[in-house]
PDB file of N, CA and C in Angstrom:
ATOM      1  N   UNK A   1      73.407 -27.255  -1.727  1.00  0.00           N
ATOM      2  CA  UNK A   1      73.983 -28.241  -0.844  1.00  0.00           C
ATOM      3  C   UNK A   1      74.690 -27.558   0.328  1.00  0.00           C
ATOM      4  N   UNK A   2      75.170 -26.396  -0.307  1.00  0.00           N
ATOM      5  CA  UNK A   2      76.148 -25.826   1.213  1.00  0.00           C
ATOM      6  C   UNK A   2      75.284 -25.145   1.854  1.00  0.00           C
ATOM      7  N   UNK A   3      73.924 -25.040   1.590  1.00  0.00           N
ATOM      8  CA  UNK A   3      72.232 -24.572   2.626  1.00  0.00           C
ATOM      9  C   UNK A   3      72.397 -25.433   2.922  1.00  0.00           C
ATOM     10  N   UNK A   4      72.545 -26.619   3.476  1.00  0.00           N
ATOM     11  CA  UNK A   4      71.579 -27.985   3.765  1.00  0.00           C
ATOM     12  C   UNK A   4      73.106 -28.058   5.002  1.00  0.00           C
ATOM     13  N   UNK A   5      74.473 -27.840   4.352  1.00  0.00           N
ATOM     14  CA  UNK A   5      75.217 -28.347   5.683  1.00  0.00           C
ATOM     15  C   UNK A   5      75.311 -26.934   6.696  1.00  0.00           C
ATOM     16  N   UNK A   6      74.560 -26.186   6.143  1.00  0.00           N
ATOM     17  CA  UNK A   6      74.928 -24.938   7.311  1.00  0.00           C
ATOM     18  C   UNK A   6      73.540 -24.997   7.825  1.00  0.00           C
ATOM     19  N   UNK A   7      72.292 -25.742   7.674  1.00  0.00           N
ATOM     20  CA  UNK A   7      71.216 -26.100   8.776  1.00  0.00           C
ATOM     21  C   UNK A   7      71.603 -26.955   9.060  1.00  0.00           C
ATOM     22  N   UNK A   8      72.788 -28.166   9.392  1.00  0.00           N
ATOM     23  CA  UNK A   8      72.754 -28.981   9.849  1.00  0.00           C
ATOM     24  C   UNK A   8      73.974 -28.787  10.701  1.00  0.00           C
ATOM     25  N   UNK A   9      74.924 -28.317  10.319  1.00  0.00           N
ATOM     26  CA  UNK A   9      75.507 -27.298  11.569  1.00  0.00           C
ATOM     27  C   UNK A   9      75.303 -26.221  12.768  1.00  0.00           C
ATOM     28  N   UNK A  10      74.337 -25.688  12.129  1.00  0.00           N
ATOM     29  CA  UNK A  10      72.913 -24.730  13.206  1.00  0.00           C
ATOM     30  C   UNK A  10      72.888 -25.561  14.168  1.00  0.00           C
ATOM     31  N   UNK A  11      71.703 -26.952  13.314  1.00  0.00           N
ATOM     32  CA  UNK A  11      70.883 -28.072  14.597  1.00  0.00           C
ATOM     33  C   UNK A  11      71.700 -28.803  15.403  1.00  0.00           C
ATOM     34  N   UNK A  12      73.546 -29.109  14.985  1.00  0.00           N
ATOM     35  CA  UNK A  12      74.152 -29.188  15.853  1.00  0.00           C
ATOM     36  C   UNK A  12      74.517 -28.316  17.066  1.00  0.00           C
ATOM     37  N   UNK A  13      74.793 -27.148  16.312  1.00  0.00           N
ATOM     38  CA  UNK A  13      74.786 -26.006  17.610  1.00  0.00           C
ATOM     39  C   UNK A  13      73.699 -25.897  18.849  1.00  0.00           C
ATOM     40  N   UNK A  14      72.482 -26.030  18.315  1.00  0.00           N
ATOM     41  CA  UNK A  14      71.483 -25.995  19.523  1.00  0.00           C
ATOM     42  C   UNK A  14      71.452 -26.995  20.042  1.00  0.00           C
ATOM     43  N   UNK A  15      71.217 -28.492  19.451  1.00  0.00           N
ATOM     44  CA  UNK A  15      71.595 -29.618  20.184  1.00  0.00           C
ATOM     45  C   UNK A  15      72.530 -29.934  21.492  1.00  0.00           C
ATOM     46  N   UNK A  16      74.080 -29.324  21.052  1.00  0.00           N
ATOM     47  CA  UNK A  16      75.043 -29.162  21.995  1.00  0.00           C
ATOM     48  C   UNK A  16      75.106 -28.613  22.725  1.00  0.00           C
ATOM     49  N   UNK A  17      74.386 -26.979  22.494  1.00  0.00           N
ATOM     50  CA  UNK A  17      74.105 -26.190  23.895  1.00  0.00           C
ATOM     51  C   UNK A  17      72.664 -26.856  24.816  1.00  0.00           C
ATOM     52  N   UNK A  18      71.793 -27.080  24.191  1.00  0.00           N
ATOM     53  CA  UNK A  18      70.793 -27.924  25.170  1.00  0.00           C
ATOM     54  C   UNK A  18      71.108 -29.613  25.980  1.00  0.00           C
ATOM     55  N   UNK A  19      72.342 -29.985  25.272  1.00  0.00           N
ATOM     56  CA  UNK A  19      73.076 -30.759  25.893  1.00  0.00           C
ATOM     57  C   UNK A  19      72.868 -32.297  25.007  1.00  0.00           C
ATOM     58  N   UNK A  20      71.709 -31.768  24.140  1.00  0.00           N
ATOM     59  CA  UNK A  20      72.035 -33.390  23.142  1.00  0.00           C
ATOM     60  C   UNK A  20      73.133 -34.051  22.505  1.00  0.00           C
ATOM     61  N   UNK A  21      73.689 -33.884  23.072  1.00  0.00           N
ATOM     62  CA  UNK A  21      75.481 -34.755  22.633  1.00  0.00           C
ATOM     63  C   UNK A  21      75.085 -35.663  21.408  1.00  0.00           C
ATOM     64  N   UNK A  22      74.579 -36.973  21.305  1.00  0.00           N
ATOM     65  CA  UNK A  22      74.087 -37.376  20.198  1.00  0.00           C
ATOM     66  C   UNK A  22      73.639 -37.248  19.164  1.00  0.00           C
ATOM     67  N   UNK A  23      72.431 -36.273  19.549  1.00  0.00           N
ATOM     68  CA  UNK A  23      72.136 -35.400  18.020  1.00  0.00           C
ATOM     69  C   UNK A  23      73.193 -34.473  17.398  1.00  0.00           C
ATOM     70  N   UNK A  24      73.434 -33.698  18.444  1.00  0.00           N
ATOM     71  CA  UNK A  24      74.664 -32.994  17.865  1.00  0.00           C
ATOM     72  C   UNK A  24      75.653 -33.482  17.291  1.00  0.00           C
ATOM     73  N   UNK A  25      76.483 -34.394  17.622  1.00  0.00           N
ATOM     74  CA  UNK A  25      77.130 -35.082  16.884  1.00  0.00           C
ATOM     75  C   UNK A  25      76.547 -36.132  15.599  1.00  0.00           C
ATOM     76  N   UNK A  26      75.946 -36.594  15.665  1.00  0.00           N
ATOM     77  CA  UNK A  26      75.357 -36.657  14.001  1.00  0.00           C
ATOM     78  C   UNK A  26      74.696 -35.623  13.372  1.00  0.00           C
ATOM     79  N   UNK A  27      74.185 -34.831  13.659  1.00  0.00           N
ATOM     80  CA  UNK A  27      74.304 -33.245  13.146  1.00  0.00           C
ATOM     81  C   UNK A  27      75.560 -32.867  12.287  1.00  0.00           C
ATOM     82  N   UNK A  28      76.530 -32.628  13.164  1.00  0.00           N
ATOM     83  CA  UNK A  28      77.490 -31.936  12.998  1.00  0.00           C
ATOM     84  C   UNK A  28      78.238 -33.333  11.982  1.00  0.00           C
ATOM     85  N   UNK A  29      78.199 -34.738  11.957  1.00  0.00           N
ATOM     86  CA  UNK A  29      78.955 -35.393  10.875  1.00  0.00           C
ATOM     87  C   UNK A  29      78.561 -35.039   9.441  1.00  0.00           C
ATOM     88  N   UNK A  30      76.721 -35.037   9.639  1.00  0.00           N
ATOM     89  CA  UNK A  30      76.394 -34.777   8.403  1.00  0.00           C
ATOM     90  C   UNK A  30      76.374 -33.498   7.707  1.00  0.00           C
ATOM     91  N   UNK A  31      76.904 -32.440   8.365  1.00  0.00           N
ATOM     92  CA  UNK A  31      77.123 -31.408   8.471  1.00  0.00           C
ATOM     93  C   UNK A  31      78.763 -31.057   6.992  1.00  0.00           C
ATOM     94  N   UNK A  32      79.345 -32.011   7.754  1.00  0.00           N
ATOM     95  CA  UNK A  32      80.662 -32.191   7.512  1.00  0.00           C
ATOM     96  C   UNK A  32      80.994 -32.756   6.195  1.00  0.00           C
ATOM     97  N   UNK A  33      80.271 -34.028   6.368  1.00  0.00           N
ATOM     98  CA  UNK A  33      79.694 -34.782   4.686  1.00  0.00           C
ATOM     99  C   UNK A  33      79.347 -34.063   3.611  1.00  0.00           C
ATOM    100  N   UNK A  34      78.140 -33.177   3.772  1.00  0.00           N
ATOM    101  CA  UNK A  34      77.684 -32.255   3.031  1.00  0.00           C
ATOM    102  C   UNK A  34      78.841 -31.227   2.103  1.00  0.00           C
ATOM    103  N   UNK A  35      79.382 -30.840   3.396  1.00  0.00           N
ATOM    104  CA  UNK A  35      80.376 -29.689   2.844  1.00  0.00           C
ATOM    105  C   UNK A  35      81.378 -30.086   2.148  1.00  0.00           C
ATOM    106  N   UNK A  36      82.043 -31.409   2.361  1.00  0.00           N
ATOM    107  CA  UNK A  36      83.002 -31.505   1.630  1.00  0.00           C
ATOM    108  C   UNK A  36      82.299 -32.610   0.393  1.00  0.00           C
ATOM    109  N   UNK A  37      81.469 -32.916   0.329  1.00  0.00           N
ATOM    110  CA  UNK A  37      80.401 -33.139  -0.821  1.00  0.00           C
ATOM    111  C   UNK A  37      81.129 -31.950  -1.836  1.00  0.00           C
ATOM    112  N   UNK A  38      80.182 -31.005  -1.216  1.00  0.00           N
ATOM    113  CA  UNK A  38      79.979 -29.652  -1.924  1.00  0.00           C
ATOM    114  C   UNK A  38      81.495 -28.907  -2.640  1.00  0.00           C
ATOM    115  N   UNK A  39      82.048 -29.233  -1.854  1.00  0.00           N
ATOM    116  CA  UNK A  39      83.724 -28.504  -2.182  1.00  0.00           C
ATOM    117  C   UNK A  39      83.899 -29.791  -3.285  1.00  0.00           C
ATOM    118  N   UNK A  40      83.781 -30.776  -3.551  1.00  0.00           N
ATOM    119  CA  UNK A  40      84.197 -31.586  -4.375  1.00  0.00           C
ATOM    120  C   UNK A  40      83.148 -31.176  -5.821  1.00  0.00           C
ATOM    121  N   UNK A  41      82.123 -31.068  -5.622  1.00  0.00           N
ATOM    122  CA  UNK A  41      81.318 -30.799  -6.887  1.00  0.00           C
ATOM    123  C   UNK A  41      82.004 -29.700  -7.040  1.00  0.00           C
ATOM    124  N   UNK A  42      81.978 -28.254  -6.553  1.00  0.00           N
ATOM    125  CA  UNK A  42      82.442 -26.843  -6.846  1.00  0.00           C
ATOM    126  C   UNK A  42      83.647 -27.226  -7.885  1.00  0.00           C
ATOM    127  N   UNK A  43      84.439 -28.240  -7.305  1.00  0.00           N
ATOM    128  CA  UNK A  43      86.356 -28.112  -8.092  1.00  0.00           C
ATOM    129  C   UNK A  43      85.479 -29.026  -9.298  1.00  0.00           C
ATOM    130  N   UNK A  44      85.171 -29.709  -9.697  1.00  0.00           N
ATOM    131  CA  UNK A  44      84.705 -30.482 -10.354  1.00  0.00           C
ATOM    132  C   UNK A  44      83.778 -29.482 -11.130  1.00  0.00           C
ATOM    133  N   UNK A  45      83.259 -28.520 -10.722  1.00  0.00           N
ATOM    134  CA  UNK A  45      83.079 -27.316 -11.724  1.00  0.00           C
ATOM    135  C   UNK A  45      83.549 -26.387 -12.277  1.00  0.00           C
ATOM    136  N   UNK A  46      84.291 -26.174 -11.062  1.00  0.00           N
ATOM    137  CA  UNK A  46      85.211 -25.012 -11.898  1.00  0.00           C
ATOM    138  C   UNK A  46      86.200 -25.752 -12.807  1.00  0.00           C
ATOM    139  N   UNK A  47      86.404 -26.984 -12.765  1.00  0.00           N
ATOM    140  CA  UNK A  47      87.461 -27.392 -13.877  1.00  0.00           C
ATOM    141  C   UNK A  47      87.189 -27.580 -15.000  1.00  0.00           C
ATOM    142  N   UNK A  48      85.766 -28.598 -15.083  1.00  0.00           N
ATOM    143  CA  UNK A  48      85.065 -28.107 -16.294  1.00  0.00           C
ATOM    144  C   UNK A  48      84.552 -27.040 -16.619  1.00  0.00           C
ATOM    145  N   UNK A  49      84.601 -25.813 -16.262  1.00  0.00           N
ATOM    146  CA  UNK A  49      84.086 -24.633 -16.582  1.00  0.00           C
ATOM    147  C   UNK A  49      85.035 -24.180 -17.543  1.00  0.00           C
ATOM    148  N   UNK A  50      86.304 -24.528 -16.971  1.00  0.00           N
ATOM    149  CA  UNK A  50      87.413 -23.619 -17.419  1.00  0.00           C
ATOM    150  C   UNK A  50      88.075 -24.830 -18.459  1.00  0.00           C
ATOM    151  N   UNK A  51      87.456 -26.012 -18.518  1.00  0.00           N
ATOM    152  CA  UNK A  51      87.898 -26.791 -20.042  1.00  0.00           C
ATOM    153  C   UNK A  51      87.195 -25.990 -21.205  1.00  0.00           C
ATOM    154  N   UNK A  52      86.238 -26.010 -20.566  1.00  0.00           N
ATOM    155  CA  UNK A  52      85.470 -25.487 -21.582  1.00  0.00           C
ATOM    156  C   UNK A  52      85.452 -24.729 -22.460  1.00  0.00           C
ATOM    157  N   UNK A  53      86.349 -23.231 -21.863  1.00  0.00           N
ATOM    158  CA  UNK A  53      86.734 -21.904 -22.357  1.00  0.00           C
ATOM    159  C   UNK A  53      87.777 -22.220 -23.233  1.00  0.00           C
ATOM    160  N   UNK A  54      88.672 -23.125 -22.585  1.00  0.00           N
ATOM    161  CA  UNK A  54      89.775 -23.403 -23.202  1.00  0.00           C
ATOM    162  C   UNK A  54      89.717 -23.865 -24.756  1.00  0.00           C
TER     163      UNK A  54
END
């Protein structure tokens, strides 16, 4: 998942320098979505990881 928001942060980057304001900016939201997606599954793993041991 954190592949998927760092190509979609890329396609914002080129978007914005070629001047697609639009794409880029929904680029870069879903970009954003993704990642903190991702940071929420990660804690949500490491907590059960570490019930687990316990």
């Amino acid at each position: 998942m954190l592949h998927y928001a760092l190509i979609f942060l890329v396609v914002a980057i080129i978007a914005g320098v070629l001047g697609f304001g639009g794409i880029a900016g929904a680029a870069a939201g879903i970009a954003k979505i993704l990642f903190f997606v991702f940071l929420i599954l990660l804690a949500i793993s490491v907590v059960t990881g570490l019930v687990r041991k316990a």
